[in-house]
Protein backbone atom coordinates (compact mmCIF):
# COMPACT_ATOMS: atom_id res chain seq x y z
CA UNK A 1 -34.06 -77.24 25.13
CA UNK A 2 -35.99 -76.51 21.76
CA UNK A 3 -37.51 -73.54 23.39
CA UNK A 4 -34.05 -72.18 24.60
CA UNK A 5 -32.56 -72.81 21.32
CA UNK A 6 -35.41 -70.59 20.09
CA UNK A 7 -34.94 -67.60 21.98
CA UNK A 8 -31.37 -67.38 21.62
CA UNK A 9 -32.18 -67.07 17.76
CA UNK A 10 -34.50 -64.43 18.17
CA UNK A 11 -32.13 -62.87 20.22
CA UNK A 12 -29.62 -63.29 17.85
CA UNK A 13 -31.70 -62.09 15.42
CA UNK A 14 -32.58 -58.89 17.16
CA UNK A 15 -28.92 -58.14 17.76
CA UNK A 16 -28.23 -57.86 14.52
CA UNK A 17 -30.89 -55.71 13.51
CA UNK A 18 -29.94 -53.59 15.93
CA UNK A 19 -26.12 -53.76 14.91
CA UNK A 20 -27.29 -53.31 10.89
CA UNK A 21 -29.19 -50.07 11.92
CA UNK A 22 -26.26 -48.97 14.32
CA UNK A 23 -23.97 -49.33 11.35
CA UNK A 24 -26.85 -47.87 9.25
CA UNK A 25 -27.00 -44.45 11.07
CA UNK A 26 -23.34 -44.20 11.29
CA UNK A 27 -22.96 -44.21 7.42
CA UNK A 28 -25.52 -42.05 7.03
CA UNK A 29 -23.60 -39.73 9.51
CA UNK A 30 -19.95 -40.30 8.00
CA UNK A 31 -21.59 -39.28 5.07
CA UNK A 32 -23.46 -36.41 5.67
CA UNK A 33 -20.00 -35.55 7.94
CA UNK A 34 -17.82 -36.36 4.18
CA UNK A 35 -20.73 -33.78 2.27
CA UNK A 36 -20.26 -31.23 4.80
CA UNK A 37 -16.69 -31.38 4.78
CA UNK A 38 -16.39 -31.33 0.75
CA UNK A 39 -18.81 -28.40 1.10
CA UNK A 40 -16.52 -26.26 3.07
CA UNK A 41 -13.34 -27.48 1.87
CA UNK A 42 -14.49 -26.09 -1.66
CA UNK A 43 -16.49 -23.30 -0.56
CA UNK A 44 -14.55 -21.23 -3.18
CA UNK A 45 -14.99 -22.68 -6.19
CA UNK A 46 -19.11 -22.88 -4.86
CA UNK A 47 -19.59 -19.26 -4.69
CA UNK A 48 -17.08 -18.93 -7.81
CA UNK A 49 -19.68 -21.01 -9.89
CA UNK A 50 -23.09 -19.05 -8.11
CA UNK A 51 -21.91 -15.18 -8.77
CA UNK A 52 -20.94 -16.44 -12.38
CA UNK A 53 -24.39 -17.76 -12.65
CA UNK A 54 -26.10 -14.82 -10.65
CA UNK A 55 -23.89 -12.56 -12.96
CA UNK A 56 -25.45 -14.03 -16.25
CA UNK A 57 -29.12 -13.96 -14.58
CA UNK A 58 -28.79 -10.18 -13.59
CA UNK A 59 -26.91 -9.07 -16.75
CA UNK A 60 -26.81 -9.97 -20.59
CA UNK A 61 -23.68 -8.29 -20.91
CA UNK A 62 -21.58 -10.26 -17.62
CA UNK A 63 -20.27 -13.10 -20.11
CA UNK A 64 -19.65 -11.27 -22.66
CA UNK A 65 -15.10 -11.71 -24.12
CA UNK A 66 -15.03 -8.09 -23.16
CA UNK A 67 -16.42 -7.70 -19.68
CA UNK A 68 -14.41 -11.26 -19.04
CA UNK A 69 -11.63 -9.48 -20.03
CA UNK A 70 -12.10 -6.50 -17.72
CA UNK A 71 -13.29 -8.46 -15.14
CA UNK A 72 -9.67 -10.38 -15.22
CA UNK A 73 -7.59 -6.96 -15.93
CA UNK A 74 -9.13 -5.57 -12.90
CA UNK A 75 -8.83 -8.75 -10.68
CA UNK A 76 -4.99 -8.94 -11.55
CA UNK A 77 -4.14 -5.81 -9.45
CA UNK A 78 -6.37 -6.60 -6.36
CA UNK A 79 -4.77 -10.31 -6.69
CA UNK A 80 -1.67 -9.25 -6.64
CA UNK A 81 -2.18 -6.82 -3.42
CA UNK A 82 -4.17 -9.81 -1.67
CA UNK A 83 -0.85 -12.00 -2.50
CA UNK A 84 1.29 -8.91 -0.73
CA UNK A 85 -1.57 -8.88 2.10
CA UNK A 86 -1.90 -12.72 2.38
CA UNK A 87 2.17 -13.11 3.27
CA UNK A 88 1.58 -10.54 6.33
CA UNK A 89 -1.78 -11.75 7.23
CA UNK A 90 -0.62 -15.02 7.84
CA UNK A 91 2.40 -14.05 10.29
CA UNK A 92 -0.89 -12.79 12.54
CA UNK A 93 -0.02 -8.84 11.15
CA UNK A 94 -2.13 -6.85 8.59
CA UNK A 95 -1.35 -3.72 6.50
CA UNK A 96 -3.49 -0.73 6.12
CA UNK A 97 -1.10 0.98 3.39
CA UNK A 98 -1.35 -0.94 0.50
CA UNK A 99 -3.54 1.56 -1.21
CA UNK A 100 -1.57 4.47 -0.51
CA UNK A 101 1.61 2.65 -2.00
CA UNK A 102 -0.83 1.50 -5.21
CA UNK A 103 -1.20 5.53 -5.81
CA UNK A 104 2.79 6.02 -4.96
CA UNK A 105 3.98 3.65 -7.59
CA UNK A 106 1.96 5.26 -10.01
CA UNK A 107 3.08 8.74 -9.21
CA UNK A 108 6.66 8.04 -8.87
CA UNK A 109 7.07 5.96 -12.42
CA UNK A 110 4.66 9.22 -14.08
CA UNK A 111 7.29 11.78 -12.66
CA UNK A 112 9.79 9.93 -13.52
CA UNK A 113 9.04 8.59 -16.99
CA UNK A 114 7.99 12.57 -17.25
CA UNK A 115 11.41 13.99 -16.39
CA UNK A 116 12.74 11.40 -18.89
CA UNK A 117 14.06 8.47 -17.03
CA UNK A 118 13.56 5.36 -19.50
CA UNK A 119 10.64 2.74 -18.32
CA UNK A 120 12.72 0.13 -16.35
CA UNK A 121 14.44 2.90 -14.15
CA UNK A 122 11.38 4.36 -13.90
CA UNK A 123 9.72 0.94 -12.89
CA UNK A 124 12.22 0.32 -10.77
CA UNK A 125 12.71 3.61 -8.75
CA UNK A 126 8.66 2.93 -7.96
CA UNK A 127 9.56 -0.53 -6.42
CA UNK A 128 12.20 0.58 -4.45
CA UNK A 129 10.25 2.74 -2.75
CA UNK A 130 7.06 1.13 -1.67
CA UNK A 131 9.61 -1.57 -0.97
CA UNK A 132 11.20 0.90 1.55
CA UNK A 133 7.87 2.23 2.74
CA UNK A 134 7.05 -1.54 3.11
CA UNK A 135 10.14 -1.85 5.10
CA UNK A 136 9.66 1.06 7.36
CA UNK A 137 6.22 -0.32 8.31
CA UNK A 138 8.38 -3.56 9.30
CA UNK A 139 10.85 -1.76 11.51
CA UNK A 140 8.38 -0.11 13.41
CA UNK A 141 6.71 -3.68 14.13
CA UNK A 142 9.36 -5.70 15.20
CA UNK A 143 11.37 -3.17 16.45
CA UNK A 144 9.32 -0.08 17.74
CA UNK A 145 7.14 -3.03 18.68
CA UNK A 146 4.46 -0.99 17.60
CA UNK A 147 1.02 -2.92 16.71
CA UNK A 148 0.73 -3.37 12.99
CA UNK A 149 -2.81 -1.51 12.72
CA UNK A 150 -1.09 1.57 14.20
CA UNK A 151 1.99 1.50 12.04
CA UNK A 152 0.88 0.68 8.96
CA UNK A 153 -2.39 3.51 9.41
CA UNK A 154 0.70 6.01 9.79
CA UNK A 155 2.17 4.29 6.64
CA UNK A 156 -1.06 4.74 4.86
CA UNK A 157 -1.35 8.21 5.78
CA UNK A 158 2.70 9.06 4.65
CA UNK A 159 2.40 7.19 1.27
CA UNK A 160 -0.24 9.12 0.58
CA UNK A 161 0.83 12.55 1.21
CA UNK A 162 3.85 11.67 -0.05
CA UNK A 163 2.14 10.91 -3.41
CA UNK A 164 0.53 14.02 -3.13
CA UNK A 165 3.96 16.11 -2.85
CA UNK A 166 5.33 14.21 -5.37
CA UNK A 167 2.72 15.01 -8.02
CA UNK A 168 2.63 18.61 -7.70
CA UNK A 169 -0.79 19.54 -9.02
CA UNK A 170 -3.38 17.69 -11.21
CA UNK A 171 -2.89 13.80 -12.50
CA UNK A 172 0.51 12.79 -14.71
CA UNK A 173 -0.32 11.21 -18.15
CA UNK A 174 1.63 8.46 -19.35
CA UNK A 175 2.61 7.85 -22.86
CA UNK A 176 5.10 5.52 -23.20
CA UNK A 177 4.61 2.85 -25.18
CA UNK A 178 6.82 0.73 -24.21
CA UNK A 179 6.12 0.54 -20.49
CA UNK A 180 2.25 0.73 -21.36
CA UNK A 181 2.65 -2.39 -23.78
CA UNK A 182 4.83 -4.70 -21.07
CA UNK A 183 2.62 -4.21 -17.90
CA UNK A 184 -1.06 -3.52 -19.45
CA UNK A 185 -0.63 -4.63 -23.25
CA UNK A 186 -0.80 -8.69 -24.35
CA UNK A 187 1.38 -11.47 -25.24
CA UNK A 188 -0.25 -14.56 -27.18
CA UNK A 189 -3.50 -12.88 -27.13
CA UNK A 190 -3.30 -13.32 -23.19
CA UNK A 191 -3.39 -10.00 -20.89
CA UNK A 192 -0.16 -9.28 -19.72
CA UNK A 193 -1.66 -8.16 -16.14
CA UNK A 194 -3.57 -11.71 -16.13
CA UNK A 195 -0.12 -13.53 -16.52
CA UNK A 196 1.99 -11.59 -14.10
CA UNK A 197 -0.73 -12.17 -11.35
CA UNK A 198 -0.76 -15.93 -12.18
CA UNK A 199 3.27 -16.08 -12.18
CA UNK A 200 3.29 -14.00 -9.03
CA UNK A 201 0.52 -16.24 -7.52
CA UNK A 202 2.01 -20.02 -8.19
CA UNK A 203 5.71 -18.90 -7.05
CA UNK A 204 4.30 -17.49 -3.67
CA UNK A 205 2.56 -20.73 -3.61
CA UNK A 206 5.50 -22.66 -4.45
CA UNK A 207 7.34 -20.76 -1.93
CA UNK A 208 4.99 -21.22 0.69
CA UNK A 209 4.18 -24.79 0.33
CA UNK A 210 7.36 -26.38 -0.31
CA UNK A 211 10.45 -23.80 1.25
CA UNK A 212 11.46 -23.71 4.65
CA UNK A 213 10.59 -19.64 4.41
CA UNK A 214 6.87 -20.32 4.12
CA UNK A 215 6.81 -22.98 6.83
CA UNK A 216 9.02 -20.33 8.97
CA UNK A 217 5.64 -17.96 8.22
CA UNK A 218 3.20 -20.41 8.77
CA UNK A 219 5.36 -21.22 12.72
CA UNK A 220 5.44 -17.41 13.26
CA UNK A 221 1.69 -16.89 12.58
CA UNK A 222 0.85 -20.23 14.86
CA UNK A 223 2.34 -19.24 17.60
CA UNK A 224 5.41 -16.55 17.24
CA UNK A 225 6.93 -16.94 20.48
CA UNK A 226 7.15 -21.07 20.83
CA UNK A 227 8.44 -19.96 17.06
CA UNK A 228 11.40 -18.11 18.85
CA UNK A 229 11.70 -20.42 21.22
CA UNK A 230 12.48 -23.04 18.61
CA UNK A 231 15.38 -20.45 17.47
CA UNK A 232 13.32 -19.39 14.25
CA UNK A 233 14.49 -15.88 12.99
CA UNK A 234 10.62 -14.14 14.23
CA UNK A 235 12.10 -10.05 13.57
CA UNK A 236 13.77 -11.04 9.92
CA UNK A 237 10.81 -12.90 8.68
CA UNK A 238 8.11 -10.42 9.80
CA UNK A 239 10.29 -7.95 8.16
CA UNK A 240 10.80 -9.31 5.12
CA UNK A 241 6.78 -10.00 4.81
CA UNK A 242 6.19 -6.22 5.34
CA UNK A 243 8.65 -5.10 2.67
CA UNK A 244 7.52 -8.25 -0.01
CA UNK A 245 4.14 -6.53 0.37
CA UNK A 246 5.36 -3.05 -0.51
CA UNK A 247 7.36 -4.70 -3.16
CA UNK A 248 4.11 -6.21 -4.65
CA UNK A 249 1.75 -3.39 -4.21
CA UNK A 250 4.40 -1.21 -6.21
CA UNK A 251 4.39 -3.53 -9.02
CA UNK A 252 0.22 -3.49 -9.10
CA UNK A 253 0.59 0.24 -9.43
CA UNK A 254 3.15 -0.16 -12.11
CA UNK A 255 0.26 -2.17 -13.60
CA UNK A 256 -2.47 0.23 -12.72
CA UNK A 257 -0.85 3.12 -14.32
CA UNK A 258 -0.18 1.45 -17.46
CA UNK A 259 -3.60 0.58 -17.64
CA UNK A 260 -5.10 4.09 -16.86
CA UNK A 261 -1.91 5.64 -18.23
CA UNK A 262 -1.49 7.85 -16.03
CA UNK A 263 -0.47 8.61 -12.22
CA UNK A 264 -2.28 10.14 -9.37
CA UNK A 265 -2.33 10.30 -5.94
CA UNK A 266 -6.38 9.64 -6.00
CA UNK A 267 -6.22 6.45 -7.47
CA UNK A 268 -6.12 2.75 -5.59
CA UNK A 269 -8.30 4.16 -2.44
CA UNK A 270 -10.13 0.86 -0.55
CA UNK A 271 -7.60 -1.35 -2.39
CA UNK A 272 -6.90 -2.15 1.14
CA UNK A 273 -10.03 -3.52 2.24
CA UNK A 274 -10.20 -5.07 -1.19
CA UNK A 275 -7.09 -7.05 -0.41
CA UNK A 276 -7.65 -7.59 3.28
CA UNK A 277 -11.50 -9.19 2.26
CA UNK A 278 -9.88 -10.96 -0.49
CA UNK A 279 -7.37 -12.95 1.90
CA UNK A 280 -10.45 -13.74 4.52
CA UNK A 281 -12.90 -14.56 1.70
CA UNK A 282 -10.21 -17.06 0.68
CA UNK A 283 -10.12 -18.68 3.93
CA UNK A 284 -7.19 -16.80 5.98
CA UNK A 285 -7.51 -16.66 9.69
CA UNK A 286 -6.59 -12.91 10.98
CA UNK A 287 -5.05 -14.49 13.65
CA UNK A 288 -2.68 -15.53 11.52
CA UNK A 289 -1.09 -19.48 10.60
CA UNK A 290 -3.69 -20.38 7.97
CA UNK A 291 -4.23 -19.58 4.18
CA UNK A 292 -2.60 -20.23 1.01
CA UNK A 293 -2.03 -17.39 -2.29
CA UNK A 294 -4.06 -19.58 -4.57
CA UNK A 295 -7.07 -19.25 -2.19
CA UNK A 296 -6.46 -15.42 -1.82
CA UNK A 297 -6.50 -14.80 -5.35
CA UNK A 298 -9.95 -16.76 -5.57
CA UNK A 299 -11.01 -14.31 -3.12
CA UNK A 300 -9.84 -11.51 -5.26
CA UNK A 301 -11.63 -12.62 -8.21
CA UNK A 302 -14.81 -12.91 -5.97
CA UNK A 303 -14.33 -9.58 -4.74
CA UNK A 304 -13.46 -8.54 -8.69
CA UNK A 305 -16.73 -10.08 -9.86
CA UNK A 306 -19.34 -9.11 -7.30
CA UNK A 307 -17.96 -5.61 -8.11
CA UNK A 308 -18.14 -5.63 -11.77
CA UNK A 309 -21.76 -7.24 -10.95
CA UNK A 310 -22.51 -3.86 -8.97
CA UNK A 311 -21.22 -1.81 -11.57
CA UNK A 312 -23.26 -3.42 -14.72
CA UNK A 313 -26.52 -2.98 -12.18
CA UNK A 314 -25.53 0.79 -11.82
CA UNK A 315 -25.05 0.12 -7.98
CA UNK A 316 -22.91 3.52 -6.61
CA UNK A 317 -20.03 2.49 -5.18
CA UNK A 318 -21.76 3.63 -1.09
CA UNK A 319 -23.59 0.39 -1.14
CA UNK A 320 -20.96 -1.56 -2.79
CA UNK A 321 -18.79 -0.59 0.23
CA UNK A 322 -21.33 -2.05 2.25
CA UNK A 323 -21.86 -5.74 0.15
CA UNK A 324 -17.94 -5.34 0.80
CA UNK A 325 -17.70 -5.28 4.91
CA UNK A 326 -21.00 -7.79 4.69
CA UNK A 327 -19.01 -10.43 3.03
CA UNK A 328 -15.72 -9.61 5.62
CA UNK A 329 -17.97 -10.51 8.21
CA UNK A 330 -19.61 -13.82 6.91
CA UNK A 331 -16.28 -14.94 5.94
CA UNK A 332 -14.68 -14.23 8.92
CA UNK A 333 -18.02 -16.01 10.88
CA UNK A 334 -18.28 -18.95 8.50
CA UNK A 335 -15.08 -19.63 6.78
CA UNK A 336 -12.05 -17.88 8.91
CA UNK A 337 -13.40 -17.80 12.13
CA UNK A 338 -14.81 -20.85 14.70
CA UNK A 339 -18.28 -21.92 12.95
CA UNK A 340 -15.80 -24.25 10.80
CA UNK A 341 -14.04 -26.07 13.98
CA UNK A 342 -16.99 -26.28 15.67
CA UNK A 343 -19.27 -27.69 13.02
CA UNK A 344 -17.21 -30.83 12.80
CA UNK A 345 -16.59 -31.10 16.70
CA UNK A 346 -20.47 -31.13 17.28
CA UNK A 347 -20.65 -33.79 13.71
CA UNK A 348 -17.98 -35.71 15.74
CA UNK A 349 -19.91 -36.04 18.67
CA UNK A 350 -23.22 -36.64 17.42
CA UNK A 351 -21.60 -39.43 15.46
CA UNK A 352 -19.88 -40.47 18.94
C-alpha cells in the first residue's frame, strides 16, 4: 500500500510539471502572439519614429523649425489627395487622375483670379470642376461599367489637356493676397495648409467611423454585390466617392497654387502614386473594405518625409520614384496584403 501511495505521488508530481510547462509554453506563445500583434497593429507610428531618427542621422538640417515646417506644408496636399484616394480605394476602385485635377485647380483659379474674378469665385469655379471631372469618372464606373483603371487613365489624360488649353502658353502667376494668405498663409502661428488637412482628415474619420455613409463604403468595398443584395444604394455611393475625390484634389490645388503662387498645367505630376502609396502604406487593402483617413494621412507623411529625406541627400527624383514603388510593394506584401492574416493563422496553430 505504502509503495502504491508512492507512485501515485510521483505521478502526481510529474503531471504537474508537465501541466506547469504546458501552461509555461503557452504564455510564452500568447505573448510573443500579443508582441507580434502590437507590432503590426502600430506599424505606423514604428516606421514614423525610425525615418525621424534615420532623418536626423543622415542630415543636420532634417529637424530643423524650418524643414519641419516644409516637411508638414508639403505633406498637407498629398494628405489631403490620399484622404480623396482613401474614400475610393476602399469601395475596391482607385483613381489615376488625381494629379491631373491637382494641375486643373490651379490653372482654373490663376485664369480666373487673372481675368478678375474675386478669390472665392475663383476658388470655387476650381472645385466645381474637378468635382465634375470627379463625377464623370463616376458615371463611367457605375454606369458605362467601365473598370476604374481605364476610366479614370482617360480622366487623367482629359484633366490634363484640359489644363493645358486652359492656360494658353507659359505658367499663370498669382498675386492675390488674399487667397494666398487663407489657403498657404498662417493662423495662430499654425500653417493654414497643416490645419485644413487635419480638419479634412478627423471629419472623414468621423464620417467614416460613426455614419451610416462610411459603413455603406466599408459594405460596398467587402463585398458590393451581397451589398446590393441587402438593398444598399452600390451606384450612388460609388458615385459620390469619385466626385468627393475630385472635390478634394481641387481644394489641394487651391492649396498648391497659393503656395507656389502660381498655376500650371506641369505641376502635381506622380501626386497619384503619392496618394495611392500613401493609402497602402497606411494599411488599405486594394481590394477594397479596409482602411481608415487617419492611417492614410500617416502614410502621407511617410511618403512626405522619406521624400524630403531624398531631397536633403541630393537624391534626383529617378531613384526616388523607385524607393516610391519599393515601399508600394512591401506594404502591399506585409501590411495590405495576406502576410498579416497568415502570420496569426500559423501563431494560432502553433499555439493549438
Amino acid at each position: 500500500m505504502e509503495m502504491q501511495s508512492y507512485n501515485i505521488v510521483v505521478v502526481e508530481e510529474k503531471y504537474m510539471e508537465i501541466a506547469a510547462e504546458k501552461h509555461a509554453l503557452e504564455f510564452k506563445s500568447s505573448m510573443v502572439g500579443k508582441a507580434l500583434k502590437s507590432l503590426v497593429t502600430n506599424y505606423l507610428l514604428i516606421v514614423l519614429i525610425a525615418i525621424i531618427v534615420l532623418g536626423s542621422i543622415l542630415s543636420p538640417y532634417f529637424l530643423t523649425s524650418r524643414n519641419v515646417g516644409n516637411v508638414l506644408t508639403f505633406a498637407a496636399v498629398v494628405s489631403i489627395i490620399a484622404v480623396g484616394q482613401f474614400f475610393v480605394i476602399v469601395t475596391g476602385g482607385i483613381d489615376l487622375s488625381v494629379g491631373s485635377m491637382v494641375a486643373l485647380s490651379t490653372v482654373i483659379a490663376a485664369v480666373s483670379m487673372k481675368g478678375g474674378t474675386s478669390p472665392f469665385i475663383a476658388s470655387l469655379l476650381a472645385l466645381l470642376v474637378t468635382g465634375a471631372v470627379g463625377g464623370i469618372a463616376g458615371l463611367l464606373v457605375v454606369k458605362a461599367k467601365i473598370a476604374p483603371f481605364v476610366a479614370t487613365l482617360a480622366m487623367m489624360s482629359i484633366a490634363r489637356g484640359t489644363s493645358y488649353l486652359v492656360q494658353i502658353g507659359s505658367l499663370i502667376s498669382i498675386d492675390d493676397e488674399g487667397f494666398i494668405h487663407f489657403f498657404a498663409g498662417k493662423t495662430a502661428g499654425i500653417s493654414n495648409p497643416v490645419i485644413i488637412f487635419v480638419l479634412v482628415m478627423l471629419v472623414s474619420a468621423f464620417f467614416m467611423k460613426y455614419s451610416t455613409y462610411g459603413r455603406r463604403l466599408y459594405a460596398i468595398g467587402g463585398n458590393a454585390e451581397a451589398a446590393r443584395l441587402s438593398g444598399l444604394s452600390v451606384d450612388t455611393s460609388i458615385f459620390s466617392v469619385y466626385l468627393l475625390n475630385g472635390l478634394l484634389a481641387g481644394l489641394a490645388g487651391l492649396i498648391l497654387a497659393a503656395q507656389l503662387t502660381q498655376g500650371s498645367s506641369l505641376l502635381a505630376q506622380g501626386y497619384e502614386l503619392d496618394a495611392i502609396a500613401a493609402v497602402v502604406v497606411g494599411g488599405a487593402a486594394l481590394s477594397g473594405g479596409s482602411g481608415n483617413p487617419i492611417k492614410a494621412v500617416a502614410g502621407g507623411l511617410i511618403i512626405a518625409i522619406l521624400g524630403n529625406i531624398m531631397n536633403l541627400m541630393t537624391i534626383p527624383s529617378e531613384p526616388q520614384q523607385v524607393v516610391k514603388g519599393v515601399l508600394i510593394i512591401i506594404a502591399v506584401v506585409f501590411i495590405g496584403g495576406e502576410f498579416k492574416p497568415t502570420l496569426f493563422k500559423k501563431r494560432q496553430k502553433n499555439s493549438a
